[in-house]
PDB file of N, CA and C in Angstrom:
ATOM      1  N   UNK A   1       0.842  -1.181   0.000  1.00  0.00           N
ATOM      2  CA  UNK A   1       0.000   0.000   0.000  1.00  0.00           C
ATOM      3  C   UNK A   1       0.888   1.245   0.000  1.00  0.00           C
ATOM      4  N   UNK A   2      -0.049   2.064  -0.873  1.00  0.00           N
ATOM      5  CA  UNK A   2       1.686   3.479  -0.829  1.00  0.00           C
ATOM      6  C   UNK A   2       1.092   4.314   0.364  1.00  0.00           C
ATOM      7  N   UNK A   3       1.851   4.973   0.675  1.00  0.00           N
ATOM      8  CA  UNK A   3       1.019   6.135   1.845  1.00  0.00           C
ATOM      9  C   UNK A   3       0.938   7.360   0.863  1.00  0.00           C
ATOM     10  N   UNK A   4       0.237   7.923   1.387  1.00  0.00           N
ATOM     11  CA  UNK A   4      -0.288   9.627   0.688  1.00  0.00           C
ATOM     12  C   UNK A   4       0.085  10.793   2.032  1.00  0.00           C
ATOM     13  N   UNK A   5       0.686  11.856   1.497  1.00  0.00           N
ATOM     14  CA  UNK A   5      -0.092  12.842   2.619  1.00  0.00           C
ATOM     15  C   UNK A   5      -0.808  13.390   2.524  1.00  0.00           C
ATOM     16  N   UNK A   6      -1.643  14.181   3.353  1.00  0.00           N
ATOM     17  CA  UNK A   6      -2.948  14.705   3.680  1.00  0.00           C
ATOM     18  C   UNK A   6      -3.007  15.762   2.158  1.00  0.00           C
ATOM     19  N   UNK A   7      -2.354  16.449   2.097  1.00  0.00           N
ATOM     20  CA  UNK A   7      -1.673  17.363   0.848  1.00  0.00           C
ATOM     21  C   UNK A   7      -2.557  16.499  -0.239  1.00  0.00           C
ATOM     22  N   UNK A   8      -1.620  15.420  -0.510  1.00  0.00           N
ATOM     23  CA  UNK A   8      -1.971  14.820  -1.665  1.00  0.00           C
ATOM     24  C   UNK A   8      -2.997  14.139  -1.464  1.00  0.00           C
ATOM     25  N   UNK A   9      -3.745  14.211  -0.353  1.00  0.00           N
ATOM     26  CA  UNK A   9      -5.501  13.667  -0.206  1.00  0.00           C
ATOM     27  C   UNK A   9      -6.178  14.346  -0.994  1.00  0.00           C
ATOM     28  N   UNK A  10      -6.260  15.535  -0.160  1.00  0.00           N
ATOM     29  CA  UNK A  10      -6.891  16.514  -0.505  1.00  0.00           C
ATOM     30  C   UNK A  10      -6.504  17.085  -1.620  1.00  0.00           C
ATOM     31  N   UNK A  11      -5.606  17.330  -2.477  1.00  0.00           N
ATOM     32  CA  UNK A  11      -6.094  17.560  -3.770  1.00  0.00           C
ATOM     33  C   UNK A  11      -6.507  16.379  -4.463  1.00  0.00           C
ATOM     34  N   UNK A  12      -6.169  15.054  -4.351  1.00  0.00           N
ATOM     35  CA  UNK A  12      -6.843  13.622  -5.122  1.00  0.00           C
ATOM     36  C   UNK A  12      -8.514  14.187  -4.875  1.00  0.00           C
ATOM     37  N   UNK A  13      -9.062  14.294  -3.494  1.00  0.00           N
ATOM     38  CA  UNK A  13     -10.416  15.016  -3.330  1.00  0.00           C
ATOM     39  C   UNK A  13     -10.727  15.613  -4.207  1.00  0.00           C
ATOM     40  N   UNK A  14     -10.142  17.161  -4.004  1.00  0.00           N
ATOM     41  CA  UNK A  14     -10.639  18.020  -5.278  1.00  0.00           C
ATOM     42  C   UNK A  14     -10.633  17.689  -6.627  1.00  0.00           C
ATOM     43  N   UNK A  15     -10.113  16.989  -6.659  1.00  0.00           N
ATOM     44  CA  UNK A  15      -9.513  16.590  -8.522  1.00  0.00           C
ATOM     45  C   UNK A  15     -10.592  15.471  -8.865  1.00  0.00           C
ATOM     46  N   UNK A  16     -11.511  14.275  -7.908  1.00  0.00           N
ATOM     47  CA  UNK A  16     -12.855  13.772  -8.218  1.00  0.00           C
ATOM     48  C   UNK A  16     -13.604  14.777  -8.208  1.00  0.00           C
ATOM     49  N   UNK A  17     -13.928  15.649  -7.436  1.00  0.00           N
ATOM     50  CA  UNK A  17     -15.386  16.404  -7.175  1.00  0.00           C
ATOM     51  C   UNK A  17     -15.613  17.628  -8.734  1.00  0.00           C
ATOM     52  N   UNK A  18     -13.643  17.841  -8.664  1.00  0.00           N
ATOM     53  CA  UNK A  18     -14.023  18.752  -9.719  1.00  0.00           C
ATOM     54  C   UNK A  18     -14.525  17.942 -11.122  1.00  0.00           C
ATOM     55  N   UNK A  19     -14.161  16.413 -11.292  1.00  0.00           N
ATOM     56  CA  UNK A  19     -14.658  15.762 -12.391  1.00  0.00           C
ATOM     57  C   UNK A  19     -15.845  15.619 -12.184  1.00  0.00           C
ATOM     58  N   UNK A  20     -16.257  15.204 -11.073  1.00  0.00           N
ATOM     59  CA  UNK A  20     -17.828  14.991 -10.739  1.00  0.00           C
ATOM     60  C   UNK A  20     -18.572  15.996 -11.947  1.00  0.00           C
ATOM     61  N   UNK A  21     -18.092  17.032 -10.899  1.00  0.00           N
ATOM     62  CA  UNK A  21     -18.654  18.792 -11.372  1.00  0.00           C
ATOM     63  C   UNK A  21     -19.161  19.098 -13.078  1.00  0.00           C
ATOM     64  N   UNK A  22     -17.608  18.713 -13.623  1.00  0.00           N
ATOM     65  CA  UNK A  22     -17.680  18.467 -14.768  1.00  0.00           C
ATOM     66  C   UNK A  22     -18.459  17.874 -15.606  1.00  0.00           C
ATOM     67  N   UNK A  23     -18.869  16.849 -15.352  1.00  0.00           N
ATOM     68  CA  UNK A  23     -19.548  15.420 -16.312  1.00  0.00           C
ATOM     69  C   UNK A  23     -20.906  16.294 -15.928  1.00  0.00           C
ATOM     70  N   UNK A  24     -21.412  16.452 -14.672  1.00  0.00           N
ATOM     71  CA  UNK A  24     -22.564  16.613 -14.622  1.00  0.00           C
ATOM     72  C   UNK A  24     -23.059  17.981 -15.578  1.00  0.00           C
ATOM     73  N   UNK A  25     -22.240  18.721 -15.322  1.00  0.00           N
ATOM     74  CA  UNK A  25     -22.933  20.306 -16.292  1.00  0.00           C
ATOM     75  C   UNK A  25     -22.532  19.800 -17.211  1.00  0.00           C
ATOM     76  N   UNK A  26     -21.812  18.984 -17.757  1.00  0.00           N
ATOM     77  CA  UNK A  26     -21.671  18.499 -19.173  1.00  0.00           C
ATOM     78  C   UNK A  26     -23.048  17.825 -19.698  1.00  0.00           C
ATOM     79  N   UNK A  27     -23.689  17.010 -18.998  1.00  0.00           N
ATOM     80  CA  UNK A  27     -25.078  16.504 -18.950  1.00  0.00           C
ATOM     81  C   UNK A  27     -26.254  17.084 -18.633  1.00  0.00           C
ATOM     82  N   UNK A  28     -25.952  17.759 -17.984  1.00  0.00           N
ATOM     83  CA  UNK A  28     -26.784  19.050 -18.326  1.00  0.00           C
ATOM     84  C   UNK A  28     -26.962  19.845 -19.197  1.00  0.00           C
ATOM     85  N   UNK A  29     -26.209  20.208 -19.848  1.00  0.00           N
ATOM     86  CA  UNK A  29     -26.016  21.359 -20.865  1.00  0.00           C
ATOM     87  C   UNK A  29     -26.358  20.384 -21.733  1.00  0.00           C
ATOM     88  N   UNK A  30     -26.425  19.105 -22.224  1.00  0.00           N
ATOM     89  CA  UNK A  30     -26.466  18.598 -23.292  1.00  0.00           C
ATOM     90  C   UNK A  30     -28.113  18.054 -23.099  1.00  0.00           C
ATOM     91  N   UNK A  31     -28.534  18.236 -22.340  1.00  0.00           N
ATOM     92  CA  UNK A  31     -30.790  18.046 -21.969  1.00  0.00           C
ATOM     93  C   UNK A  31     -31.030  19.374 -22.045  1.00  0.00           C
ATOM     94  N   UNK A  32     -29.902  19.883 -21.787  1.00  0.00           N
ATOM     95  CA  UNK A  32     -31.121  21.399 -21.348  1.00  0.00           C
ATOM     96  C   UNK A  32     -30.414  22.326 -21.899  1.00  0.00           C
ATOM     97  N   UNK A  33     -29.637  22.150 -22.757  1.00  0.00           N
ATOM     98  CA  UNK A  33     -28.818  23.188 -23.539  1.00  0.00           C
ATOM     99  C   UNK A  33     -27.952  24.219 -22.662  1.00  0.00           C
ATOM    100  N   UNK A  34     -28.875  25.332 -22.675  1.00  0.00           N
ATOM    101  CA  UNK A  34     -27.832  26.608 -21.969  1.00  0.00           C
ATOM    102  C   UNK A  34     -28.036  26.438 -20.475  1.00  0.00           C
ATOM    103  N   UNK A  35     -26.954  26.799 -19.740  1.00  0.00           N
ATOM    104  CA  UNK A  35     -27.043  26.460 -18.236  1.00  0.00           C
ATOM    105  C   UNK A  35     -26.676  28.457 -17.465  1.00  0.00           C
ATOM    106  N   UNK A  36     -27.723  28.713 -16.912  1.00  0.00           N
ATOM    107  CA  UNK A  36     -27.191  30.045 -16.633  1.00  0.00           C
ATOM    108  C   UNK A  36     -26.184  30.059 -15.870  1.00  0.00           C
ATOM    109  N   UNK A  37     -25.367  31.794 -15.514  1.00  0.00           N
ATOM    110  CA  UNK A  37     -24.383  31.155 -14.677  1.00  0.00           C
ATOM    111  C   UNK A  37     -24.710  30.943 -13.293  1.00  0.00           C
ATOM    112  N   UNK A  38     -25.787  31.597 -12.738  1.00  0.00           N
ATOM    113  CA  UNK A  38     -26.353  31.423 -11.476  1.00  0.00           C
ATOM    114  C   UNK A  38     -26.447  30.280 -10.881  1.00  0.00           C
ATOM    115  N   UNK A  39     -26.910  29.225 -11.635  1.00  0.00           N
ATOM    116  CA  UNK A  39     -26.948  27.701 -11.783  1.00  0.00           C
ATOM    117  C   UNK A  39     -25.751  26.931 -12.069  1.00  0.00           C
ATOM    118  N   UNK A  40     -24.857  27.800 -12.798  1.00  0.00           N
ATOM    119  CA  UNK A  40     -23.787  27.063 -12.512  1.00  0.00           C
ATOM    120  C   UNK A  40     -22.604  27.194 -11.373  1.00  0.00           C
ATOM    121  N   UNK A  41     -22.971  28.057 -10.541  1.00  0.00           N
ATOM    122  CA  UNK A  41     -22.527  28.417  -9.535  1.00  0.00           C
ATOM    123  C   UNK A  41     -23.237  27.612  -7.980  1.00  0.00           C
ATOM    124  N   UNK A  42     -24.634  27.506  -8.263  1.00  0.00           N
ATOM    125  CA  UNK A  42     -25.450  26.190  -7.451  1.00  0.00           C
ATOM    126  C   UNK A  42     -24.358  25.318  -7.688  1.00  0.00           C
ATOM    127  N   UNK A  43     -24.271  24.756  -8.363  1.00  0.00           N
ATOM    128  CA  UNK A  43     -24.113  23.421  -8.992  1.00  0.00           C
ATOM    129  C   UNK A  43     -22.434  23.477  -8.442  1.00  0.00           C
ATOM    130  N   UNK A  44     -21.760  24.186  -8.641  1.00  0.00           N
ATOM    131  CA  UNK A  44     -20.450  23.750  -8.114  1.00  0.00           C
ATOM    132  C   UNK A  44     -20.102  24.139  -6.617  1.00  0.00           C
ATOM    133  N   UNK A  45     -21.148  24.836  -5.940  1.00  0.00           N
ATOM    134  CA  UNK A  45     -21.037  24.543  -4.297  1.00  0.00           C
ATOM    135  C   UNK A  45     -21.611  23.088  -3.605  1.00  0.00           C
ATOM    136  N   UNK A  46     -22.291  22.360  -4.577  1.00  0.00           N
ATOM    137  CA  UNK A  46     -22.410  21.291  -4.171  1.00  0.00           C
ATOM    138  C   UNK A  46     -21.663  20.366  -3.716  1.00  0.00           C
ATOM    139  N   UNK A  47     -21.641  19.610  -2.966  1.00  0.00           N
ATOM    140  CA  UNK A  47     -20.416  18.542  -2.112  1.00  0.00           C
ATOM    141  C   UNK A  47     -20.475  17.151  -3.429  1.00  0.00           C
ATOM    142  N   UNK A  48     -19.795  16.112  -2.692  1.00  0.00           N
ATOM    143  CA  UNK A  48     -19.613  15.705  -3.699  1.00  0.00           C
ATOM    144  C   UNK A  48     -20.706  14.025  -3.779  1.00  0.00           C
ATOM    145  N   UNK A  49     -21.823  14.102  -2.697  1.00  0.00           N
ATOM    146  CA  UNK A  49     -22.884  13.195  -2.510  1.00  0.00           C
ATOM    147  C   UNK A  49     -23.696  13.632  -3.229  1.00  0.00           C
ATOM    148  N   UNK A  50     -24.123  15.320  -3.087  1.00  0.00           N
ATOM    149  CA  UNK A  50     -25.064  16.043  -3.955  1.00  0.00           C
ATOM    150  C   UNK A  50     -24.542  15.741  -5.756  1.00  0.00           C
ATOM    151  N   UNK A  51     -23.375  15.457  -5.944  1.00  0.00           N
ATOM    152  CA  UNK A  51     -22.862  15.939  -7.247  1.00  0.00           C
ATOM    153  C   UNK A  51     -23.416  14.519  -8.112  1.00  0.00           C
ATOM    154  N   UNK A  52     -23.460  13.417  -7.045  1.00  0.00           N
ATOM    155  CA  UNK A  52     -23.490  11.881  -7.556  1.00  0.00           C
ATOM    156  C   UNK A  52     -25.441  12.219  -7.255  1.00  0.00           C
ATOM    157  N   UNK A  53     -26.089  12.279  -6.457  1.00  0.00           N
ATOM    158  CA  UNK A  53     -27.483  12.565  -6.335  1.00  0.00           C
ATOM    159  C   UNK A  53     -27.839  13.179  -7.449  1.00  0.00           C
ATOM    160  N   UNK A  54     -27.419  14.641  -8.121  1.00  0.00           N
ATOM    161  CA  UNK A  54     -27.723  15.141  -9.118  1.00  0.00           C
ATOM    162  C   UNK A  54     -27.443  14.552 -10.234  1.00  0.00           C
ATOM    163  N   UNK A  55     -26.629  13.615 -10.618  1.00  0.00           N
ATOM    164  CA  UNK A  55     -26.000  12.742 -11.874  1.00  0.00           C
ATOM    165  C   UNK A  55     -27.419  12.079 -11.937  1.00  0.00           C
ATOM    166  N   UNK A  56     -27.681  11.136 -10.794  1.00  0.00           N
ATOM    167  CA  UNK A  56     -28.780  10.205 -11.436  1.00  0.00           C
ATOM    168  C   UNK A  56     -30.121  10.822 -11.049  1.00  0.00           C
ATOM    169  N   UNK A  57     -30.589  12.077 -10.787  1.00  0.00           N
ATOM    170  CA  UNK A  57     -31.432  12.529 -11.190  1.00  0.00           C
ATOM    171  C   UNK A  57     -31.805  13.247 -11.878  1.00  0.00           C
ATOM    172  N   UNK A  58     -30.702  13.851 -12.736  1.00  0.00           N
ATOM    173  CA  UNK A  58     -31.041  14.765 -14.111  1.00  0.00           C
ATOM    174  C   UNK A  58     -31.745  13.552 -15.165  1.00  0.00           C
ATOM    175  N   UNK A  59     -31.144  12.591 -15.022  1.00  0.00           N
ATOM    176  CA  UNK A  59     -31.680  11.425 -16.367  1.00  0.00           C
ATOM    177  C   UNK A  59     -32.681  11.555 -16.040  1.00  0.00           C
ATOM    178  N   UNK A  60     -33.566  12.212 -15.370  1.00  0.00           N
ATOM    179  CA  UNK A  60     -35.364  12.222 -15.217  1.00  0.00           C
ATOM    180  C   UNK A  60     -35.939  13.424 -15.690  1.00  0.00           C
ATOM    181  N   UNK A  61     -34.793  14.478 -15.508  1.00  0.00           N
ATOM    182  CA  UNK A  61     -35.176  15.559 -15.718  1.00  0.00           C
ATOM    183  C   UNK A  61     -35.763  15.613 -17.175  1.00  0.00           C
ATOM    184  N   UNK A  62     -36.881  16.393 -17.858  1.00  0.00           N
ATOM    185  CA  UNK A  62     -37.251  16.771 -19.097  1.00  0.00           C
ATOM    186  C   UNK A  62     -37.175  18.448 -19.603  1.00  0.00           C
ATOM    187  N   UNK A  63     -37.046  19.198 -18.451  1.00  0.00           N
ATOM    188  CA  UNK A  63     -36.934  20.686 -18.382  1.00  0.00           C
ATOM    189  C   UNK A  63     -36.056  21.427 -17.470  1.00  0.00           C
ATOM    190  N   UNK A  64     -36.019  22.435 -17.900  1.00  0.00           N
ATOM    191  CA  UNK A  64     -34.738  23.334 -16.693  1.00  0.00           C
ATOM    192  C   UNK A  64     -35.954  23.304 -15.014  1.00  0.00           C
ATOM    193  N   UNK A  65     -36.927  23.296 -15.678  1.00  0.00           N
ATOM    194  CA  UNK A  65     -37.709  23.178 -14.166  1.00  0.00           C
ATOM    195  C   UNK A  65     -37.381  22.498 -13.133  1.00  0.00           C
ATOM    196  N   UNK A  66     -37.198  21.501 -14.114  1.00  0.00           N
ATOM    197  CA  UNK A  66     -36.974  20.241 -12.868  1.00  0.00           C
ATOM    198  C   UNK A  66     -35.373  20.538 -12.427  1.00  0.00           C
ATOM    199  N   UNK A  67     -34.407  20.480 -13.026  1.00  0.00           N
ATOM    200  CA  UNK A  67     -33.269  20.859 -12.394  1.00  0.00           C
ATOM    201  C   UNK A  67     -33.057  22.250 -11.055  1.00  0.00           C
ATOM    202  N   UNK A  68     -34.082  23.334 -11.582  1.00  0.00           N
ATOM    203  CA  UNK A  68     -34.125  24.543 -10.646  1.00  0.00           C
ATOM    204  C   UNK A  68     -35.105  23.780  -9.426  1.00  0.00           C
ATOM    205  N   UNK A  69     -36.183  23.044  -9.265  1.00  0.00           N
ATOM    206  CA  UNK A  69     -36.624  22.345  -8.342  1.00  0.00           C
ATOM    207  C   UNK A  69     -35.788  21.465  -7.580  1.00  0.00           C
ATOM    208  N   UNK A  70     -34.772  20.677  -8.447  1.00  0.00           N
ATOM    209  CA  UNK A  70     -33.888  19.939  -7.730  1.00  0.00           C
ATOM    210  C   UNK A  70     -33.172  20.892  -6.772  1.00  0.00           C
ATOM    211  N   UNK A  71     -32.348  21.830  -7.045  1.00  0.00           N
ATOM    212  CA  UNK A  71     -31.057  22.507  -6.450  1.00  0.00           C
ATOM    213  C   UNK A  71     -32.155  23.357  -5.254  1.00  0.00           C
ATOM    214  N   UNK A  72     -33.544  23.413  -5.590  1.00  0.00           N
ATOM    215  CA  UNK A  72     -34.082  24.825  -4.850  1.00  0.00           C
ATOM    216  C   UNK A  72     -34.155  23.606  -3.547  1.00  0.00           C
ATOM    217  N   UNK A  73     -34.296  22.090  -3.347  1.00  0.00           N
ATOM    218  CA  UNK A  73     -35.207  20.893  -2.351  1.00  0.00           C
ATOM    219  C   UNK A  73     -33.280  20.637  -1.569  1.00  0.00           C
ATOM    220  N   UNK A  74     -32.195  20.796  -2.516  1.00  0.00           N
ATOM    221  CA  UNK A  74     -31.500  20.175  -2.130  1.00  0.00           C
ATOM    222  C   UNK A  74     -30.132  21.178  -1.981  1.00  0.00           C
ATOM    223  N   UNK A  75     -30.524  22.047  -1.251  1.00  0.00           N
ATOM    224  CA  UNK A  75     -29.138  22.757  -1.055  1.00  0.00           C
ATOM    225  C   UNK A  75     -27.855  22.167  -0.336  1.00  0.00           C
ATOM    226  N   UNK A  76     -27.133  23.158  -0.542  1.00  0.00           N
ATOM    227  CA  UNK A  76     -25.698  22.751  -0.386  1.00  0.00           C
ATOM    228  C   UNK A  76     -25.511  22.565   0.948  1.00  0.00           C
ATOM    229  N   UNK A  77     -24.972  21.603   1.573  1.00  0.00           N
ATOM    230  CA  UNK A  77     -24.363  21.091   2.945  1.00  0.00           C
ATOM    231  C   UNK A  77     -23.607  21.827   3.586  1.00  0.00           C
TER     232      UNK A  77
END
């Protein structure tokens, strides 16, 4: 097993959440086209349970409604 330090935890951390981050407004933007930036600013204070919660509930989504309903039920931690 290799050891890590905390250093290199925590950016390995940031460096999933920011992919998380990624894929998801990527999937977004591609159902719902334009993503404002207001929303995209929701969307990246999210942790990184919310980021996996929002992945498999956009595939339901059919409108920006439902995404602004999601973020309005499920704020940030």
């Amino acid at each position: 097993m290799i050891d890590i330090t905390t250093g290199e935890r925590i950016s390995y951390d940031r460096g999933i959440t920011e992919g998380k981050h990624n894929i998801v407004v990527r999937r977004l933007q591609k159902c719902l086209e334009e993503l404002p930036r207001k929303i995209r600013a929701k969307i990246q204070t999210l942790s990184l349970n919310q980021l996996e919660e929002l992945s498999e509930a956009l595939l339901d989504f059919t409108a920006s409604e439902d995404l602004f309903n999601w973020l309005e039920n499920n704020q940030p931690e």
